[in-house]
C-alpha atoms as a PDB file:
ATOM      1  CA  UNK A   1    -139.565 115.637 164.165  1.00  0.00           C
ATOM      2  CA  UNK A   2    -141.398 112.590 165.511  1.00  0.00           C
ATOM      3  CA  UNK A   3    -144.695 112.924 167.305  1.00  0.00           C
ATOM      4  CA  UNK A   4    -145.117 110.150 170.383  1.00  0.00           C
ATOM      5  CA  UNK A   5    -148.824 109.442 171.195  1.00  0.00           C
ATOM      6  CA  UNK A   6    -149.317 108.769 174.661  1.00  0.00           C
ATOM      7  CA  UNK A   7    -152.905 106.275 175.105  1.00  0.00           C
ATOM      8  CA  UNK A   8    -154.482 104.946 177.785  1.00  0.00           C
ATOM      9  CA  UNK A   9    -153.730 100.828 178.669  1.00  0.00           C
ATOM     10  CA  UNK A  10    -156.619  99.120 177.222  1.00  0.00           C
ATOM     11  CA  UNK A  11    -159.179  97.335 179.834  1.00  0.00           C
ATOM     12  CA  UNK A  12    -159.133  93.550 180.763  1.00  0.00           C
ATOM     13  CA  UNK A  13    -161.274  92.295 177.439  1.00  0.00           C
ATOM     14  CA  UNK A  14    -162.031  89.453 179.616  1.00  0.00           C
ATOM     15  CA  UNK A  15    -162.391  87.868 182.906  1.00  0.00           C
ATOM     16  CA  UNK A  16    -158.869  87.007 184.000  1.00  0.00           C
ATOM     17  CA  UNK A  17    -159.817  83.891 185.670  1.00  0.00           C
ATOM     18  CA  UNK A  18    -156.263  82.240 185.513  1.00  0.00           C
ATOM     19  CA  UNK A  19    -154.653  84.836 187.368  1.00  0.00           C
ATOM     20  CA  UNK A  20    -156.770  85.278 189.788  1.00  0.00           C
ATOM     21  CA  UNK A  21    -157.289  82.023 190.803  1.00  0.00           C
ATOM     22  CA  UNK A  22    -153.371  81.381 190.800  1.00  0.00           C
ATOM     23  CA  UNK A  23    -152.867  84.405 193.219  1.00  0.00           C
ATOM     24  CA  UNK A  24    -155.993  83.222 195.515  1.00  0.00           C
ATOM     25  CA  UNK A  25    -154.461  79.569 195.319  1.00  0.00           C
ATOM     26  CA  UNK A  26    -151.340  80.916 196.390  1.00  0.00           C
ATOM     27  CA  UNK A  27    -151.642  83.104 198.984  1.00  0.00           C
ATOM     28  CA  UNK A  28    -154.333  80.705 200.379  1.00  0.00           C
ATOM     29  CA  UNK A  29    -151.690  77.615 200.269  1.00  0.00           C
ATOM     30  CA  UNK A  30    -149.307  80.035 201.971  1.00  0.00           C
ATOM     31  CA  UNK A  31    -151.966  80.884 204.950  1.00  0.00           C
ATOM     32  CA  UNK A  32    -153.079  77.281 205.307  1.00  0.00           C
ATOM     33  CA  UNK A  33    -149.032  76.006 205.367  1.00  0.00           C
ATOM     34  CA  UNK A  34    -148.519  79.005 208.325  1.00  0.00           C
ATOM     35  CA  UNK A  35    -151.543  78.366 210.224  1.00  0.00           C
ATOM     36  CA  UNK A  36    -150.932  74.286 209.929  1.00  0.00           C
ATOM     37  CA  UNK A  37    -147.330  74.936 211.505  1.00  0.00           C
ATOM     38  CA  UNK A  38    -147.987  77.036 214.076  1.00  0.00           C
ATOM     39  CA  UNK A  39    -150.895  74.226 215.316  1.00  0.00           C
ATOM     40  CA  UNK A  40    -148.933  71.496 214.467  1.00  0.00           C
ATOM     41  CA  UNK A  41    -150.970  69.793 211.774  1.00  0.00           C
ATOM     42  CA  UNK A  42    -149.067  67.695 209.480  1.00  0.00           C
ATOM     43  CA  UNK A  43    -150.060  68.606 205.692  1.00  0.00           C
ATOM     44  CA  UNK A  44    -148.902  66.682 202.478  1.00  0.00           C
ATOM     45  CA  UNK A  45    -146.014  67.445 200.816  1.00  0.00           C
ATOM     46  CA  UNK A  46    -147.322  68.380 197.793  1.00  0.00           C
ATOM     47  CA  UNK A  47    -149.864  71.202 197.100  1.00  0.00           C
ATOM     48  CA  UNK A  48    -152.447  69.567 195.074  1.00  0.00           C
ATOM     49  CA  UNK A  49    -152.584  67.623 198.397  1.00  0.00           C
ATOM     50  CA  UNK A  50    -152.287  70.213 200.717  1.00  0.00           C
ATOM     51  CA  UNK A  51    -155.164  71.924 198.761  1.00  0.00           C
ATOM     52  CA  UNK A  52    -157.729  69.521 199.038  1.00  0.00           C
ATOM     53  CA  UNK A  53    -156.631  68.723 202.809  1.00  0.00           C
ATOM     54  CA  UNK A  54    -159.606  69.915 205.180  1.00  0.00           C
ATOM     55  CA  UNK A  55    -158.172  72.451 207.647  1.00  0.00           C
ATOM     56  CA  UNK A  56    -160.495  75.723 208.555  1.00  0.00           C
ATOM     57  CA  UNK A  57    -159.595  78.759 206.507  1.00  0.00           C
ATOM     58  CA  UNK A  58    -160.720  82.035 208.576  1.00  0.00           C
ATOM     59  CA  UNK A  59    -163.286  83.895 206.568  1.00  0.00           C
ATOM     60  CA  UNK A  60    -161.017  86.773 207.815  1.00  0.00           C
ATOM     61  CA  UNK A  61    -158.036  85.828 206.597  1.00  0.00           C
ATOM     62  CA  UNK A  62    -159.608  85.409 202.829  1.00  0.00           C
ATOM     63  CA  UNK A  63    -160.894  88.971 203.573  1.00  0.00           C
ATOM     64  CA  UNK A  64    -157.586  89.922 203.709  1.00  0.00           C
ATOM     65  CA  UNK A  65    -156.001  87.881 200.670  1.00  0.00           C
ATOM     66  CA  UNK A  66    -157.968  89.612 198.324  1.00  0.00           C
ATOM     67  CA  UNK A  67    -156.087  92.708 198.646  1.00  0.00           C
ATOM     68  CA  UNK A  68    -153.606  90.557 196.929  1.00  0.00           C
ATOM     69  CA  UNK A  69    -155.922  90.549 193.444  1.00  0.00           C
ATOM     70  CA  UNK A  70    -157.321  93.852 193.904  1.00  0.00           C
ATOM     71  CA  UNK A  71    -154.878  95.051 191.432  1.00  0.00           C
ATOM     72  CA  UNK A  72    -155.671  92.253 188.783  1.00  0.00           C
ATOM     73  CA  UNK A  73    -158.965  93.336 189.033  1.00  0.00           C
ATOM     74  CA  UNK A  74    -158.560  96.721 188.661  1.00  0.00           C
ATOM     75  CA  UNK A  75    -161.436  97.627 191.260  1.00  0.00           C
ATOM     76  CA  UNK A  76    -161.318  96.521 195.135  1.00  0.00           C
ATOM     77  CA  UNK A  77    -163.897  93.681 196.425  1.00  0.00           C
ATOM     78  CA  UNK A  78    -166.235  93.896 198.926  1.00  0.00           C
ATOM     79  CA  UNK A  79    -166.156  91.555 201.743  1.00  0.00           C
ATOM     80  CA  UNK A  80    -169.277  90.359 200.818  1.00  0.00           C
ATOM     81  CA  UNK A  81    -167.527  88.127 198.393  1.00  0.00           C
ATOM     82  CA  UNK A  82    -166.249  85.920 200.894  1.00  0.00           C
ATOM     83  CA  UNK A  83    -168.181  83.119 202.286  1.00  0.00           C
ATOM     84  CA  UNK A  84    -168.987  83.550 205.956  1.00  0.00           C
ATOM     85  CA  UNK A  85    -167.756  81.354 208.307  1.00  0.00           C
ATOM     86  CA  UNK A  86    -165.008  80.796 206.181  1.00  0.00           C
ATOM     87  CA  UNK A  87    -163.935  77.412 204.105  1.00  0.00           C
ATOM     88  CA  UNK A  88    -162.642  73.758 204.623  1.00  0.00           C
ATOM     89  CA  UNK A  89    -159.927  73.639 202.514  1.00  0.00           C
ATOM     90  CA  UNK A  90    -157.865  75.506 199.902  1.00  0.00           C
ATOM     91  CA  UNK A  91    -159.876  74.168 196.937  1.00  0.00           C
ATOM     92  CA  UNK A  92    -163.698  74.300 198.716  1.00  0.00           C
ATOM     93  CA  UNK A  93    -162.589  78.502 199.273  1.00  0.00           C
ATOM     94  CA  UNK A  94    -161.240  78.918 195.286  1.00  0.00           C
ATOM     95  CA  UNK A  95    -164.316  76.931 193.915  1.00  0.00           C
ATOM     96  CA  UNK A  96    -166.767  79.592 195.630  1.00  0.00           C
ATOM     97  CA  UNK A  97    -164.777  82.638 195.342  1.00  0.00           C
ATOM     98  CA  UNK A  98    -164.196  82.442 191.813  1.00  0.00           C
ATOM     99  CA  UNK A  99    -167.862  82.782 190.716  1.00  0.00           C
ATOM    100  CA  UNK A 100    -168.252  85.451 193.274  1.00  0.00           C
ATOM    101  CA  UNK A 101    -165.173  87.851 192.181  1.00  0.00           C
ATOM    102  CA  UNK A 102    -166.428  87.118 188.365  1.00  0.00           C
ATOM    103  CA  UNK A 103    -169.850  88.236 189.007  1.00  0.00           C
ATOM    104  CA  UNK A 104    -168.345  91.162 190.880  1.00  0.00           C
ATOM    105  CA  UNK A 105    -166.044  92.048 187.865  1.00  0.00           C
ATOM    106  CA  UNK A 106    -168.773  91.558 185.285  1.00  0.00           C
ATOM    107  CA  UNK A 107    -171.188  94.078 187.454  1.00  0.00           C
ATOM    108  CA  UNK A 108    -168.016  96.551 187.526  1.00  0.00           C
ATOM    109  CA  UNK A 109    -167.283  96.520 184.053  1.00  0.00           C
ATOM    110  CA  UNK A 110    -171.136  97.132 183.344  1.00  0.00           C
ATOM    111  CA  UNK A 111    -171.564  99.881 185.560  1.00  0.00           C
ATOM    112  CA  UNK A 112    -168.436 101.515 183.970  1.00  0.00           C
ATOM    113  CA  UNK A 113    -169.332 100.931 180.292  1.00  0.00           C
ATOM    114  CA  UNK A 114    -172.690 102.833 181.877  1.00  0.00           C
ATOM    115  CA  UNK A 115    -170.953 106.434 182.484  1.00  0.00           C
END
């Protein structure tokens, strides 16, 4: 008779940057490519491009996309982490966030390995 042991996922060893900036750049190109049609601002064809194009991203709407990495995370971000006012292009929003949601993780993971 074989005996299954049943353990617990081991956490995120580190910060998983790539991830989360491919799921912010994503659902922020997706937002910015919406928004741009229904206004009917051209964008570039391709999204390096269409990142770096300036075109106002609602400090709302990033609220909102973080949902999206909540579960990458493992924790959920306050809204705090988001610039207010909101950014000027795809890249400009990733380039602060990223920081911001690192710090955030690093203070979670701390204040876990505290308990």
């Amino acid at each position: 008779m074989s005996v299954a042991t049943i353990t617990k996922p081991a956490s995120i060893a580190a910060f998983p940057s790539a991830s989360i900036e491919a799921r912010l750049r994503d659902d922020l190109l997706k937002s910015v490519i919406s928004d741009a049609s229904l206004k009917g601002i051209p964008l570039p064809a391709d999204a390096p491009s269409q990142s770096a194009t300036s075109i106002q991203i609602d400090s709302l709407v990033v609220v909102s996309l973080l949902c999206a990495i909540e579960p990458i995370l493992g924790f959920e971000l306050k809204d705090s982490v988001v610039q207010a006012g909101g950014y000027s292009s795809v890249n400009k929003a990733v380039e602060n966030l990223m920081p911001r949601i690192e710090t955030a993780w690093q203070k979670h993971r701390s204040k876990g390995s505290k308990k």
